[in-house]
PDB file of N, CA and C in Angstrom:
ATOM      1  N   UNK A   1       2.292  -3.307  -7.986  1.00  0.00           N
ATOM      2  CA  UNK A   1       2.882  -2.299  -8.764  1.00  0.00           C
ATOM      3  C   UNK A   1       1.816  -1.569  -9.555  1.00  0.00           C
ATOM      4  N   UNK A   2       1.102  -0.714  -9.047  1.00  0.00           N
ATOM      5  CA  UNK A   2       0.023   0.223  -9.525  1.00  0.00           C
ATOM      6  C   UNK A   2       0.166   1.426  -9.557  1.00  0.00           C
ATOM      7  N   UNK A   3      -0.298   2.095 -10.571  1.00  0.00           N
ATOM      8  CA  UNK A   3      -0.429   3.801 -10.065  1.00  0.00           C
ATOM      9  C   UNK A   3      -1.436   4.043 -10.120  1.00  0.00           C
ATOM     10  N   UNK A   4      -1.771   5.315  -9.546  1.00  0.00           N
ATOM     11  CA  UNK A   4      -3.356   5.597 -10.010  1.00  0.00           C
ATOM     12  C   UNK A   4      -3.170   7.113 -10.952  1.00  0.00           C
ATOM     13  N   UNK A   5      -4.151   7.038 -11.994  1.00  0.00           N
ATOM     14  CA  UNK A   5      -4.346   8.377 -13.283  1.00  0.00           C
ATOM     15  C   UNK A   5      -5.577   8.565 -12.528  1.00  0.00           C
ATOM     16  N   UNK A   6      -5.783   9.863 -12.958  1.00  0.00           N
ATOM     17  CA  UNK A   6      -7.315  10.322 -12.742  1.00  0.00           C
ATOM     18  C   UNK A   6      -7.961  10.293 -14.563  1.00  0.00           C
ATOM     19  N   UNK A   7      -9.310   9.856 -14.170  1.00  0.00           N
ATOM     20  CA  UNK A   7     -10.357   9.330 -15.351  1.00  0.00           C
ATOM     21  C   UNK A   7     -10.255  10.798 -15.814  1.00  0.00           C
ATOM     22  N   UNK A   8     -10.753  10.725 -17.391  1.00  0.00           N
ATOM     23  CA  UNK A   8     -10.661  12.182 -17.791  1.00  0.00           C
ATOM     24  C   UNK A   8     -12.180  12.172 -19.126  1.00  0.00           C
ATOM     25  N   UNK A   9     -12.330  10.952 -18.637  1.00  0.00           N
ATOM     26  CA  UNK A   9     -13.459  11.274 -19.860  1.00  0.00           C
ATOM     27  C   UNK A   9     -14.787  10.627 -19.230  1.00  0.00           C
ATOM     28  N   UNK A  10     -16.148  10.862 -19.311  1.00  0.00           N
ATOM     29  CA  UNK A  10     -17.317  10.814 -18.233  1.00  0.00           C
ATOM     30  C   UNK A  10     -17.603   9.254 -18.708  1.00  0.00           C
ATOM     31  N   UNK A  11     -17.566   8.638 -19.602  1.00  0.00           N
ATOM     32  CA  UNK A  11     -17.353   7.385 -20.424  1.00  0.00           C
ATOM     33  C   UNK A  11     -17.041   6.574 -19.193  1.00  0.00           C
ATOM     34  N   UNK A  12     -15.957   6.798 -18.772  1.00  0.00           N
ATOM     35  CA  UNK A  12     -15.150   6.194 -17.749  1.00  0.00           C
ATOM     36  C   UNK A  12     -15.461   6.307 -16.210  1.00  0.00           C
ATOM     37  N   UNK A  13     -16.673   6.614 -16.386  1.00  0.00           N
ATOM     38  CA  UNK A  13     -17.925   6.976 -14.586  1.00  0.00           C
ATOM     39  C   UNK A  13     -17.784   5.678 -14.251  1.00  0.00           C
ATOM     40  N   UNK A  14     -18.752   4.429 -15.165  1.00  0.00           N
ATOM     41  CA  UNK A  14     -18.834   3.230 -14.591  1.00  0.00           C
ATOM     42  C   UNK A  14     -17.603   2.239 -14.020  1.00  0.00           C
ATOM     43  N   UNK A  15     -16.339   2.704 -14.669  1.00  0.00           N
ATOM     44  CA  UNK A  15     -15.000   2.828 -13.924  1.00  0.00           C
ATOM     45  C   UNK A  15     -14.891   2.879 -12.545  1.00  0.00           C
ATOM     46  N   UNK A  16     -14.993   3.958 -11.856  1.00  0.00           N
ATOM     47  CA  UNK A  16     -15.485   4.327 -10.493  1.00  0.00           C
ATOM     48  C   UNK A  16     -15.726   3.375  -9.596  1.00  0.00           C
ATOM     49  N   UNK A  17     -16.697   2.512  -9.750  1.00  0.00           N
ATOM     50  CA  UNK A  17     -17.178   1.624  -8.580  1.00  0.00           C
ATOM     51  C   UNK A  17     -16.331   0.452  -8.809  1.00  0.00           C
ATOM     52  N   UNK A  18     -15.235   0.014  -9.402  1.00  0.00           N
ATOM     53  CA  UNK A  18     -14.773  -1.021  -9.724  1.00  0.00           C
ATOM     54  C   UNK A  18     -13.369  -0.590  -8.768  1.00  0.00           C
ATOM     55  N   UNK A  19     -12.931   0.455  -9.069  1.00  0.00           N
ATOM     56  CA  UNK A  19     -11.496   0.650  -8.137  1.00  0.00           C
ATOM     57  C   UNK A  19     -11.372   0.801  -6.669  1.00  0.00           C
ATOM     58  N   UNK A  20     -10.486   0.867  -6.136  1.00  0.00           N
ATOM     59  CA  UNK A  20     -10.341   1.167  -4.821  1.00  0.00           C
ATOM     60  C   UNK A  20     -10.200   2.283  -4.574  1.00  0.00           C
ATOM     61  N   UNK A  21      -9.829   3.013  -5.163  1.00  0.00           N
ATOM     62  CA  UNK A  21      -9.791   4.728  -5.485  1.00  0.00           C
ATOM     63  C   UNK A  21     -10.985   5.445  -6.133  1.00  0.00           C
ATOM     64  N   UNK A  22     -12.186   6.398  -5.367  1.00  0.00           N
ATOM     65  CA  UNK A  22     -12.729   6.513  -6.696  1.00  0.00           C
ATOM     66  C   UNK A  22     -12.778   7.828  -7.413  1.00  0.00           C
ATOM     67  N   UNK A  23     -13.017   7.684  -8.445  1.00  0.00           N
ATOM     68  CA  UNK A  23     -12.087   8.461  -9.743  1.00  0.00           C
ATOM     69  C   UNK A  23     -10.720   8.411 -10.411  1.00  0.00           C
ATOM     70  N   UNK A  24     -10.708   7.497  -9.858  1.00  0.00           N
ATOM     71  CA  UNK A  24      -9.415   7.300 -10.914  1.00  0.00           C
ATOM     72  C   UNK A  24      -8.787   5.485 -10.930  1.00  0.00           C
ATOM     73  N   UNK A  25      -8.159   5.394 -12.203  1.00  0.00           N
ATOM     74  CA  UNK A  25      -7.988   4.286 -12.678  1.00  0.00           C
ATOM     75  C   UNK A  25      -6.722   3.373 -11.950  1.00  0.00           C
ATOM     76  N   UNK A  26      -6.703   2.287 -11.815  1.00  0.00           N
ATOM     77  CA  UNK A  26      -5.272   1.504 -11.488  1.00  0.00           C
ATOM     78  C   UNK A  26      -4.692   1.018 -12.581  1.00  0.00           C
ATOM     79  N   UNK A  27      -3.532   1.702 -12.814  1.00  0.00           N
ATOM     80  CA  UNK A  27      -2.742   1.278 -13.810  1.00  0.00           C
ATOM     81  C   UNK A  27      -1.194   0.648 -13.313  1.00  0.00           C
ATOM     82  N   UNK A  28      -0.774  -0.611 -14.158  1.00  0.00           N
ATOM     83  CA  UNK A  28       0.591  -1.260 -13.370  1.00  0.00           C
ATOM     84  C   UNK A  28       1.760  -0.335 -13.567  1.00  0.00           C
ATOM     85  N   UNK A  29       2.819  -0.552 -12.081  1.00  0.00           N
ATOM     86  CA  UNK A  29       3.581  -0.049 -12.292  1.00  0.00           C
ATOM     87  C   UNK A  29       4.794  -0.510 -12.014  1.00  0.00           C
ATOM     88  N   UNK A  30       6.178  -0.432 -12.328  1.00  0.00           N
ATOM     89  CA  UNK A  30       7.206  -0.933 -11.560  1.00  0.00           C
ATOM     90  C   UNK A  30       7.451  -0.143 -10.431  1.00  0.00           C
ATOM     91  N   UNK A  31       7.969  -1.288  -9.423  1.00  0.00           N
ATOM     92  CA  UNK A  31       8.510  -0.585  -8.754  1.00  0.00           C
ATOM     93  C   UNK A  31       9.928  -1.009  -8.010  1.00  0.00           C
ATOM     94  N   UNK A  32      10.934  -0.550  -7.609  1.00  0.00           N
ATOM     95  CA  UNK A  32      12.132  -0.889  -7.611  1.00  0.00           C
ATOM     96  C   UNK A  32      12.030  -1.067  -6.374  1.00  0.00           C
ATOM     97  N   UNK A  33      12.924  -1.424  -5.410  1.00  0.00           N
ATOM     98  CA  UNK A  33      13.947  -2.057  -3.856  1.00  0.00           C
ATOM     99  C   UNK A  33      13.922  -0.161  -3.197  1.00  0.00           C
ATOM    100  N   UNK A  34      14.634   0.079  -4.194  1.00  0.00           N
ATOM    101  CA  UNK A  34      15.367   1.566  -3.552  1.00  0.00           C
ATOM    102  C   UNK A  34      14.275   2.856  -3.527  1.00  0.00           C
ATOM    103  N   UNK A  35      13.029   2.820  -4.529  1.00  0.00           N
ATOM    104  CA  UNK A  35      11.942   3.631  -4.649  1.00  0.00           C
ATOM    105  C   UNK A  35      11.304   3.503  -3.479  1.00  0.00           C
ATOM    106  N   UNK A  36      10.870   1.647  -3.566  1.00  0.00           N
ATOM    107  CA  UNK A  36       9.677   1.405  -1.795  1.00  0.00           C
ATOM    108  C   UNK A  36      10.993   1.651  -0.678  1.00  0.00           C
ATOM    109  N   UNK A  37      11.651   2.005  -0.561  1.00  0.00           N
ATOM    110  CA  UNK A  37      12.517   2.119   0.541  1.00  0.00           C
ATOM    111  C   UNK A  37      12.427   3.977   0.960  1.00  0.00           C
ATOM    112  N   UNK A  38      12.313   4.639  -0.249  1.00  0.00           N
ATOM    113  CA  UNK A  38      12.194   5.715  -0.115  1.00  0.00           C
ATOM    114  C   UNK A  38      10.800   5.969   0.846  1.00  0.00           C
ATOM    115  N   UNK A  39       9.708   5.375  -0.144  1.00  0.00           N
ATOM    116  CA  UNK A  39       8.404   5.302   0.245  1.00  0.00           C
ATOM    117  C   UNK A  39       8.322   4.972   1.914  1.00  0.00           C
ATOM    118  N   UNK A  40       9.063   4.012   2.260  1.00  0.00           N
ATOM    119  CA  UNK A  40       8.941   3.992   3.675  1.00  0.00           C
ATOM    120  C   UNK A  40       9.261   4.883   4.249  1.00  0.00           C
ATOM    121  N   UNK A  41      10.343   5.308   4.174  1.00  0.00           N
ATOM    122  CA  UNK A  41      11.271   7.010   4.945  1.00  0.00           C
ATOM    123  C   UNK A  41      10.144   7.815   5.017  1.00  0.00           C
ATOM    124  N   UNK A  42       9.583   8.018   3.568  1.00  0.00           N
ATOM    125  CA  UNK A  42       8.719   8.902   4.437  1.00  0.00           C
ATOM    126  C   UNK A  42       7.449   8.972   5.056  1.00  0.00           C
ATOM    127  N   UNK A  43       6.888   7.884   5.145  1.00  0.00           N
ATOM    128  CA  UNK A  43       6.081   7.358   6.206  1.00  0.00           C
ATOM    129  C   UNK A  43       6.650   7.165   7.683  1.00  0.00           C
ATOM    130  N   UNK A  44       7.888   7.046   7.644  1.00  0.00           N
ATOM    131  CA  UNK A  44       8.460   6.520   9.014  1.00  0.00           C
ATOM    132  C   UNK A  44       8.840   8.312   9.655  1.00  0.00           C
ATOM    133  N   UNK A  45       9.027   8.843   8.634  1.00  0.00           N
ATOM    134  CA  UNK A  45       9.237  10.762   8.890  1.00  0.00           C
ATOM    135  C   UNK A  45       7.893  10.951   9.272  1.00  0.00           C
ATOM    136  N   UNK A  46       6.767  10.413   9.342  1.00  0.00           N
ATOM    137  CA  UNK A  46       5.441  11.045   9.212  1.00  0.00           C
ATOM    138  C   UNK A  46       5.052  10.427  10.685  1.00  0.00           C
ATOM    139  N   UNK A  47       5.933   9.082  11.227  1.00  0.00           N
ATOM    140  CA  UNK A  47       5.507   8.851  12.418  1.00  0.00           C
ATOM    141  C   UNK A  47       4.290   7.544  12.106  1.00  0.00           C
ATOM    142  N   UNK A  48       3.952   7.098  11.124  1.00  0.00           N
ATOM    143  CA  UNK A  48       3.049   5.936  11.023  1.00  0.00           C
ATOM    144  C   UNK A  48       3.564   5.226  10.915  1.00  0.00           C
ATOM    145  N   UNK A  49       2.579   3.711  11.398  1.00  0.00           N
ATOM    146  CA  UNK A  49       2.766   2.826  12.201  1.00  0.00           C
ATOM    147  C   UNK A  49       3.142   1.516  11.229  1.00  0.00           C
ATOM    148  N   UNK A  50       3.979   0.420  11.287  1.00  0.00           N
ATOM    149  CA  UNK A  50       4.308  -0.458  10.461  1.00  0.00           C
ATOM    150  C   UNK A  50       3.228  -0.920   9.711  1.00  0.00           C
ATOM    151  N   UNK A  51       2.071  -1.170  10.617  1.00  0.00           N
ATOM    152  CA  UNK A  51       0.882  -2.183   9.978  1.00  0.00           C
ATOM    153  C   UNK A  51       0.024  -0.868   8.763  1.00  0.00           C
ATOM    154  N   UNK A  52      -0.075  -0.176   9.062  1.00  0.00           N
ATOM    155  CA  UNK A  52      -0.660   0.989   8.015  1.00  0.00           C
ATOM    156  C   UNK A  52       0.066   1.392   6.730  1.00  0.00           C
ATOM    157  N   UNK A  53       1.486   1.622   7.138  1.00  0.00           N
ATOM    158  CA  UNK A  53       2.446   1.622   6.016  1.00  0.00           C
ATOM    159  C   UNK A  53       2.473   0.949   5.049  1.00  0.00           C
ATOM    160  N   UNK A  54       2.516  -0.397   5.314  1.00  0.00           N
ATOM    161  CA  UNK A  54       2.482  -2.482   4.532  1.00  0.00           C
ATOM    162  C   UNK A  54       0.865  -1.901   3.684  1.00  0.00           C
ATOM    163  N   UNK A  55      -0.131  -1.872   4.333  1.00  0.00           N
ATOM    164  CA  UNK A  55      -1.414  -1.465   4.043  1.00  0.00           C
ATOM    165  C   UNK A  55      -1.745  -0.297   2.558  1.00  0.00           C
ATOM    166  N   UNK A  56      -0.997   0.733   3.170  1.00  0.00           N
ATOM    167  CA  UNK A  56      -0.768   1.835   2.126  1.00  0.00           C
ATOM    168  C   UNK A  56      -0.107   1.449   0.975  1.00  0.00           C
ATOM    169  N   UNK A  57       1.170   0.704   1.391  1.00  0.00           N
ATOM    170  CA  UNK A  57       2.104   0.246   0.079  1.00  0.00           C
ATOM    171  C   UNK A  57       1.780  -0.478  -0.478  1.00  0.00           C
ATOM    172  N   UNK A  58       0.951  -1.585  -0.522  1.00  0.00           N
ATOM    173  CA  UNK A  58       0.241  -2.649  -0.738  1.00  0.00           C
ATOM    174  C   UNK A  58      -0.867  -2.036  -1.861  1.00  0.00           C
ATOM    175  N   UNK A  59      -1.730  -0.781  -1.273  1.00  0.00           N
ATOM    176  CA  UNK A  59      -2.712  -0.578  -1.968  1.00  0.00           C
ATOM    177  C   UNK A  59      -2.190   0.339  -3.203  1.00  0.00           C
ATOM    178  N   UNK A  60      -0.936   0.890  -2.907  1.00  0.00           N
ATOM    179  CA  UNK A  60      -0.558   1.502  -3.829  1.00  0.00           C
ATOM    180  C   UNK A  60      -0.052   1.118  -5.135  1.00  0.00           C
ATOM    181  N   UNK A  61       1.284   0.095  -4.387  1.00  0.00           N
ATOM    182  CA  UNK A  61       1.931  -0.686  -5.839  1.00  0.00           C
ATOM    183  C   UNK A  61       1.400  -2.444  -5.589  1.00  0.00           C
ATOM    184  N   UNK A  62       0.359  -2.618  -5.221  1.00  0.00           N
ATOM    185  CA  UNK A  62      -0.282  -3.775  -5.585  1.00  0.00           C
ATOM    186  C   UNK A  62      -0.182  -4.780  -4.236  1.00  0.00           C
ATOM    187  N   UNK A  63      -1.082  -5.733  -4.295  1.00  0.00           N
ATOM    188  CA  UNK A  63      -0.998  -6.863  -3.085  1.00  0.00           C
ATOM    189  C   UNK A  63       0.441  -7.217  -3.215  1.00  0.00           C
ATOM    190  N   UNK A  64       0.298  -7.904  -1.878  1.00  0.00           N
ATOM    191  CA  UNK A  64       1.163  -8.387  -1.534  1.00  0.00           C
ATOM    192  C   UNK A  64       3.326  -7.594  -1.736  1.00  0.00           C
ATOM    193  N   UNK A  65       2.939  -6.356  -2.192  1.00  0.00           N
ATOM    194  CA  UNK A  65       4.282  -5.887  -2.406  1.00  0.00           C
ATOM    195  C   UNK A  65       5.518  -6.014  -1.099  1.00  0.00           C
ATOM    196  N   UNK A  66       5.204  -5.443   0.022  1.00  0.00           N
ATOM    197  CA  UNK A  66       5.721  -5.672   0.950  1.00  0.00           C
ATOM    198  C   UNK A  66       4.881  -6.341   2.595  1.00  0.00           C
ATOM    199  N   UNK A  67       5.369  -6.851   2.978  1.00  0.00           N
ATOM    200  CA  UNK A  67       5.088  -7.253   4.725  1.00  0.00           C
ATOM    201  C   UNK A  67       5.014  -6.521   5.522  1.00  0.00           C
ATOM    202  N   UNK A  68       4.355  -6.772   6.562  1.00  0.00           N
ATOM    203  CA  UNK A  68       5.199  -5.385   8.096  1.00  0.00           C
ATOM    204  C   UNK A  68       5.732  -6.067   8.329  1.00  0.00           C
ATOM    205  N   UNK A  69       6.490  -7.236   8.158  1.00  0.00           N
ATOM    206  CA  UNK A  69       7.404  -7.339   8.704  1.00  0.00           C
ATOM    207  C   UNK A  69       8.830  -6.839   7.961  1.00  0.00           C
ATOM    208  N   UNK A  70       8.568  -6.638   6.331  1.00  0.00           N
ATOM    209  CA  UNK A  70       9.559  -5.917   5.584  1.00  0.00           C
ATOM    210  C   UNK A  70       9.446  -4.547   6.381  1.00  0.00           C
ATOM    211  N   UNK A  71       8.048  -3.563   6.821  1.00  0.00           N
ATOM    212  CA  UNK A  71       8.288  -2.379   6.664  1.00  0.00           C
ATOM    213  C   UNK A  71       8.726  -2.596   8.268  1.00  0.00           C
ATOM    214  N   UNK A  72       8.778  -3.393   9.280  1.00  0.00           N
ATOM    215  CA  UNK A  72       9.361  -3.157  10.714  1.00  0.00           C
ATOM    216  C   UNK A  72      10.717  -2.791  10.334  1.00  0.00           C
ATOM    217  N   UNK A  73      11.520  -3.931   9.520  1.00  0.00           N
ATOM    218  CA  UNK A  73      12.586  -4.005   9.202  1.00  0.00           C
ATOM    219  C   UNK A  73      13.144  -2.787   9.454  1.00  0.00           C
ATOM    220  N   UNK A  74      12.619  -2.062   8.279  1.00  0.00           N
ATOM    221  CA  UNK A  74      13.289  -0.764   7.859  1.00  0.00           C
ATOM    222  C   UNK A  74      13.240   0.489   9.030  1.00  0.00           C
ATOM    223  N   UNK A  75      11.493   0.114   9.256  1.00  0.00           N
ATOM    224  CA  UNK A  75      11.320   1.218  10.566  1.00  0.00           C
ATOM    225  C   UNK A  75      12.877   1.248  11.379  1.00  0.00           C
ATOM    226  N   UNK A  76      13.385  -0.251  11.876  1.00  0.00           N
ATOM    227  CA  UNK A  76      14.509  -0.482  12.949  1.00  0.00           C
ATOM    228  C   UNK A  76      15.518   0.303  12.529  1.00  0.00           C
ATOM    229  N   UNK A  77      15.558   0.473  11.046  1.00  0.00           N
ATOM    230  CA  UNK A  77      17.020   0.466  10.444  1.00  0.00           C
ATOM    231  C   UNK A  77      16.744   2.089  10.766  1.00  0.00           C
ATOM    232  N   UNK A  78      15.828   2.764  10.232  1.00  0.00           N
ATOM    233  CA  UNK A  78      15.357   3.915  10.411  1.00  0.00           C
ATOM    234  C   UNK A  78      15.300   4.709  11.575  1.00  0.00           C
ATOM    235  N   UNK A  79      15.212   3.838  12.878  1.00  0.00           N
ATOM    236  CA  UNK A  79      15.438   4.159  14.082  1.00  0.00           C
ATOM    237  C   UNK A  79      16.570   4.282  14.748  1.00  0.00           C
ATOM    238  N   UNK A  80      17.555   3.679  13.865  1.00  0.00           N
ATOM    239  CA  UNK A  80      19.027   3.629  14.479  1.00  0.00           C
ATOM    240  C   UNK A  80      20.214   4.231  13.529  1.00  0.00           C
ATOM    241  N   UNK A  81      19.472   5.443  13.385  1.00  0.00           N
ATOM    242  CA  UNK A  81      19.871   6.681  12.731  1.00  0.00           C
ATOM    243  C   UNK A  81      20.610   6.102  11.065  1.00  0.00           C
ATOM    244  N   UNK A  82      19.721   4.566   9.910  1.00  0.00           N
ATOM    245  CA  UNK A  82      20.454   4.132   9.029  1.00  0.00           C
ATOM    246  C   UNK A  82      19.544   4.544   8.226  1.00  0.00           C
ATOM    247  N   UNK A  83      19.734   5.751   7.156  1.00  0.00           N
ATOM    248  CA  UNK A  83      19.103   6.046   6.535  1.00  0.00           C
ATOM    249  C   UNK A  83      19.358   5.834   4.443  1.00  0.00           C
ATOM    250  N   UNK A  84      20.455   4.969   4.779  1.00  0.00           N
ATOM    251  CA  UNK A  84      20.698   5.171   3.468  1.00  0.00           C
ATOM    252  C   UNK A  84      20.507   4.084   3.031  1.00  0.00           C
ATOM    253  N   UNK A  85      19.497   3.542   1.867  1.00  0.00           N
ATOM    254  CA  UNK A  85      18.820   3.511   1.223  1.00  0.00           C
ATOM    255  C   UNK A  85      19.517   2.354   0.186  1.00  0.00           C
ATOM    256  N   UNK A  86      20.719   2.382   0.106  1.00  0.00           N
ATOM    257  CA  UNK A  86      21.734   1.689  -1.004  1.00  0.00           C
ATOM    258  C   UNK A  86      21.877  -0.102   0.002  1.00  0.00           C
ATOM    259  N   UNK A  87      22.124  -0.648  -0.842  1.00  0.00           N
ATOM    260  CA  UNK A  87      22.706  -1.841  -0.012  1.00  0.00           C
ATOM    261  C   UNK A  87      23.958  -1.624   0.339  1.00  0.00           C
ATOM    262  N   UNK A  88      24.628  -1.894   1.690  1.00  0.00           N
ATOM    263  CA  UNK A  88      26.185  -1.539   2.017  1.00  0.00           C
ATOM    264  C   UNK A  88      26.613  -3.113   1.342  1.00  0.00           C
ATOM    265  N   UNK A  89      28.291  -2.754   1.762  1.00  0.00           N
ATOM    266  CA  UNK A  89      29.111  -3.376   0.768  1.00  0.00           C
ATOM    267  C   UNK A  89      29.290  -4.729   1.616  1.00  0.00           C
ATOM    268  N   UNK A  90      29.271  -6.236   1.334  1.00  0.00           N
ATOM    269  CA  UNK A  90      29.100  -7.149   2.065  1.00  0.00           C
ATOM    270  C   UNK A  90      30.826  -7.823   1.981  1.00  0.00           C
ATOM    271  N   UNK A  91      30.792  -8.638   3.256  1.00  0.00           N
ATOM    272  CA  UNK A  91      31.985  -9.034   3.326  1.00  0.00           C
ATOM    273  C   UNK A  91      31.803 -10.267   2.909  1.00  0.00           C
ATOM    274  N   UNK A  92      33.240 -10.839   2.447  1.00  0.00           N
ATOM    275  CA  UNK A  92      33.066 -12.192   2.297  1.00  0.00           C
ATOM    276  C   UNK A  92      34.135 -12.520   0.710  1.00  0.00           C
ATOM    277  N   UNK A  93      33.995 -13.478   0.121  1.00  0.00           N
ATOM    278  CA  UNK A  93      34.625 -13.774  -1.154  1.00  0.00           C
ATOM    279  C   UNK A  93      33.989 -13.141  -2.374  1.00  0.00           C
ATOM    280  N   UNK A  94      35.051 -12.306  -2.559  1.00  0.00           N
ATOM    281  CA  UNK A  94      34.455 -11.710  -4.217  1.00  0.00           C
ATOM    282  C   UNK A  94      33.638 -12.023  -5.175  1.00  0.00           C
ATOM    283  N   UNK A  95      32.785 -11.838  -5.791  1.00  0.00           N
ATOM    284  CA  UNK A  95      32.326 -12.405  -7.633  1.00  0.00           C
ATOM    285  C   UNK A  95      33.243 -12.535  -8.115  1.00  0.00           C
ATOM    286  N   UNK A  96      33.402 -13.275  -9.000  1.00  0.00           N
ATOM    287  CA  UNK A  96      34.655 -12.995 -10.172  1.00  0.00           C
ATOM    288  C   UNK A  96      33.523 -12.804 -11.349  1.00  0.00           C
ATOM    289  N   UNK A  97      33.867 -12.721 -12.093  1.00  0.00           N
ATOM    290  CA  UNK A  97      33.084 -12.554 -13.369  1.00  0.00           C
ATOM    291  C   UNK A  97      33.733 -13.354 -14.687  1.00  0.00           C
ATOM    292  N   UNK A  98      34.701 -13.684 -14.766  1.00  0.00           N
ATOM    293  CA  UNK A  98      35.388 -14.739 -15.841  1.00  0.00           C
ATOM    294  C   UNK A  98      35.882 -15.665 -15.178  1.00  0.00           C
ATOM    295  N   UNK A  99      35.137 -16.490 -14.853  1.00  0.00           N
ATOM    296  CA  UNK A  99      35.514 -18.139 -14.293  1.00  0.00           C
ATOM    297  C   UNK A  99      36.981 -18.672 -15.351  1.00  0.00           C
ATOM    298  N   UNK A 100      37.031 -18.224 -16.610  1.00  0.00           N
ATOM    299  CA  UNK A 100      37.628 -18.948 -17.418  1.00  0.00           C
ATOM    300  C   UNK A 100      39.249 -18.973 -17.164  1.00  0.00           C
ATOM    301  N   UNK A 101      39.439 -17.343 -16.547  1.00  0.00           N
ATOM    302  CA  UNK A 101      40.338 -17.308 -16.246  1.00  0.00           C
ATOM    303  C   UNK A 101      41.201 -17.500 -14.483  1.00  0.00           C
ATOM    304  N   UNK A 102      40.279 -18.122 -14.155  1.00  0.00           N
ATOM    305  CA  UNK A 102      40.682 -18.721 -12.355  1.00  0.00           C
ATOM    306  C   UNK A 102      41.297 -20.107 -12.906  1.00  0.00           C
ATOM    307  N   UNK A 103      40.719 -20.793 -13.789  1.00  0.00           N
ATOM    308  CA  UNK A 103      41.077 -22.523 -14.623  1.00  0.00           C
ATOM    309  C   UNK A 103      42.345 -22.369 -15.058  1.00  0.00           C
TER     310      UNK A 103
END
């Protein structure tokens, strides 16, 4: 979970050789389920390849953020015209939310 700022003061030169970016700083960032999902779309719109994507996203919002095998995932979902982004609605037995009143 990183972003990158660009350095703004010359102070901050010896900065430079320390990042993976150079000129500019890594600063943490959050990042949500539904944002890196975006992030994939449009890599997968751009036609690049699972293992580069994982690579990119990785360097962007930090090690280890996602797998190729997370970004195949999506590629599939992406390929079979599922573009939306939300979790669908799952089947099965409800939450309840006041146990107190099932007793």
């Amino acid at each position: 979970m990183t972003c990158l700022t660009k350095l703004s003061h010359p102070s901050d030169a010896s900065q430079k050789k320390r990042d993976p970016v150079v000129g500019y700083r890594v600063l943490k960032m959050e990042v949500n389920k539904e944002k890196l999902q975006f992030f994939l779309q449009f890599f997968f719109d751009k036609s690049e390849n699972a293992s580069q994507v994982a690579e990119i996203a990785n360097g962007v919002y930090g090690a280890d953020t996602v797998t190729v095998n997370y970004v195949q995932f999506w590629f599939r979902g992406f390929r079979s015209g599922i573009f939306d982004v939300k979790d669908a609605p799952r089947t099965g037995r409800p939450v309840v939310d006041n146990v107190d009143k099932i007793t």
